[in-house]
Protein backbone atom coordinates (compact mmCIF):
# COMPACT_ATOMS: atom_id res chain seq x y z
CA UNK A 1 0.00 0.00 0.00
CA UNK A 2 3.34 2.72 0.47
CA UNK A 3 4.27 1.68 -2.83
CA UNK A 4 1.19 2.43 -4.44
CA UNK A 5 -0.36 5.56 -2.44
CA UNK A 6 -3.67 6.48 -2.79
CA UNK A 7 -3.69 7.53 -6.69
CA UNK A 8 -1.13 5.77 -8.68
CA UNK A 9 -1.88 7.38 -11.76
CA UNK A 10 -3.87 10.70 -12.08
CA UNK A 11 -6.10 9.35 -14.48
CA UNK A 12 -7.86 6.52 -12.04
CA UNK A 13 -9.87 7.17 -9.18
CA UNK A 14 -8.20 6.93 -5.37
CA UNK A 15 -7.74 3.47 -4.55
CA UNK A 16 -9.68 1.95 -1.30
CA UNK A 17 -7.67 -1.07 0.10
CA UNK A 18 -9.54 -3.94 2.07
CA UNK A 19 -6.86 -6.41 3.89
CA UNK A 20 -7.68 -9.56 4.99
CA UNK A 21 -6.10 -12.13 6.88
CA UNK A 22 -7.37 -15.49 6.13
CA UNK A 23 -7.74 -17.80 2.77
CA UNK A 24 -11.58 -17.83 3.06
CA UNK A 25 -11.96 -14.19 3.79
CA UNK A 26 -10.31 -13.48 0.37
CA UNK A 27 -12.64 -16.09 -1.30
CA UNK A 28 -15.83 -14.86 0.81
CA UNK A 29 -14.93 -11.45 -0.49
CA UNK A 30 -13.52 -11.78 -3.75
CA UNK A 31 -17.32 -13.94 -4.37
CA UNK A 32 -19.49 -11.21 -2.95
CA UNK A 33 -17.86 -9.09 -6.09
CA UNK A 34 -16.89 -4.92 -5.87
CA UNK A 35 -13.23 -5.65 -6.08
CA UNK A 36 -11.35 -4.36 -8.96
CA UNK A 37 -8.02 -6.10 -8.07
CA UNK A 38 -6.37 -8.45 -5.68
CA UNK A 39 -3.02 -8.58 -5.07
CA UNK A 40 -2.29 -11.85 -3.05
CA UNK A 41 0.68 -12.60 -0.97
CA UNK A 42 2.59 -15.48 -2.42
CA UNK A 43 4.69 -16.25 0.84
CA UNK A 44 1.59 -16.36 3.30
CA UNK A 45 1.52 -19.45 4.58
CA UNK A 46 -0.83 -21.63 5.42
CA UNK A 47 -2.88 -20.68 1.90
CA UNK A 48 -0.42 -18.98 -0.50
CA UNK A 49 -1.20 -16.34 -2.83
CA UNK A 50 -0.88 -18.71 -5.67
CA UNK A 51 -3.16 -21.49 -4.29
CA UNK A 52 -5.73 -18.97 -3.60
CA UNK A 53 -5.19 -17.24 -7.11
CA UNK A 54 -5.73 -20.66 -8.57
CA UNK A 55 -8.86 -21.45 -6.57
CA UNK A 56 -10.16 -17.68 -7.57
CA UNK A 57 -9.81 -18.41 -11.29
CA UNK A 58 -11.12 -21.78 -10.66
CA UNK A 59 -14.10 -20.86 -9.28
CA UNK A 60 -15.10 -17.40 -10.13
CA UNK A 61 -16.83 -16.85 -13.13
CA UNK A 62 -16.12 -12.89 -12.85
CA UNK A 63 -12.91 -12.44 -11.44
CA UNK A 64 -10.74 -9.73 -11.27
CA UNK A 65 -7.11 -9.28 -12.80
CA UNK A 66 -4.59 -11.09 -9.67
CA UNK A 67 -1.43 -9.68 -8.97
CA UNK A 68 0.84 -11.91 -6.45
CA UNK A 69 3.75 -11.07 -4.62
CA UNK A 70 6.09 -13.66 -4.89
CA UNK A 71 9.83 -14.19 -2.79
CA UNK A 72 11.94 -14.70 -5.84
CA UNK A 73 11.80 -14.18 -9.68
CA UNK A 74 11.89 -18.17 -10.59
CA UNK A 75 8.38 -18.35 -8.79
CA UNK A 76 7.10 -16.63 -12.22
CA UNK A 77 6.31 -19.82 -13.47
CA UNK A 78 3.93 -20.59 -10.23
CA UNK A 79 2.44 -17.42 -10.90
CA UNK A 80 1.61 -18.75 -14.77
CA UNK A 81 -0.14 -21.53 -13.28
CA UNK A 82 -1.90 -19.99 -10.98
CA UNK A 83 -3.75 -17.59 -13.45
CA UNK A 84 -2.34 -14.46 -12.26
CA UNK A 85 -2.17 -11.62 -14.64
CA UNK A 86 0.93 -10.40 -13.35
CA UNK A 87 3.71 -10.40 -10.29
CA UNK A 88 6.05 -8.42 -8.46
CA UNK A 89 8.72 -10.03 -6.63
CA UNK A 90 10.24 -8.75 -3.37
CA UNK A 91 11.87 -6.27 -2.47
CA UNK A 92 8.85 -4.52 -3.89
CA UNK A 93 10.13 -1.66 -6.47
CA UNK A 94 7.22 0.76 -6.45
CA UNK A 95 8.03 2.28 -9.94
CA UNK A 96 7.43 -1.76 -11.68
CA UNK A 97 4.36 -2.26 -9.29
CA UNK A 98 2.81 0.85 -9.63
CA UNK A 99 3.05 0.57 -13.54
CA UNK A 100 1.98 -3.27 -13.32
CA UNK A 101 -1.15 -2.26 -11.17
CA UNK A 102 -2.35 0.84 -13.40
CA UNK A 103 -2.00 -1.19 -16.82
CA UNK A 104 -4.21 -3.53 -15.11
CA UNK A 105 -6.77 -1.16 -13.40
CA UNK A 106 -7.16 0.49 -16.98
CA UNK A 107 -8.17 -2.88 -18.26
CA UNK A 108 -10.82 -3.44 -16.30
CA UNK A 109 -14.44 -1.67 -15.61
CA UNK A 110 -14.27 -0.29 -12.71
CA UNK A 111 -16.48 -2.85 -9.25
């Protein structure tokens, strides 16, 4: 959320963050719909971002773009099979996620 700010890019609205804490919040939420994009911790542990990217893609007919977060650069390929439109490995450089999140914010109608 310090990387990104409020307003990443003047053209988009300010963003409104909702953190959760569990696997099945995510899902709970990410099902009841108004969510533009989720960017999932790939590290969390017990539920992964990527299993829980997989599972949203799986299961949601309507789902928004997924960004994870992943530990290293060769977990790309995790990323690929989870779904997820896109990733940003730490240490987070705000520049590349800023850019990653407004290119996919701009593709999709706003919740």
């Amino acid at each position: 959320m310090l990387a990104l700010g409020r307003q990443p890019h003047p053209d988009l609205p300010e963003l409104d963050y909702l953190e959760v804490a569990t696997a099945d919040v995510v899902i709970q939420r990410m099902d009841a719909g108004g969510i533009d994009l989720a960017i999932l911790d790939g590290e969390a542990a017990p539920a992964g971002g990527l299993g829980i990217a997989k599972q949203l893609k799986d299961e949601l007919a309507q789902c928004p773009p997924v960004l994870v977060l992943t530990g290293r650069p060769d977990d790309e390929w995790l990323a690929r099979w989870s779904r997820a439109e896109a990733t940003a490995t730490h240490p987070i450089d705000p520049i590349q996620l800023t850019d990653t999140v407004v290119t996919l914010l701009r593709g999709r109608p706003a919740a």
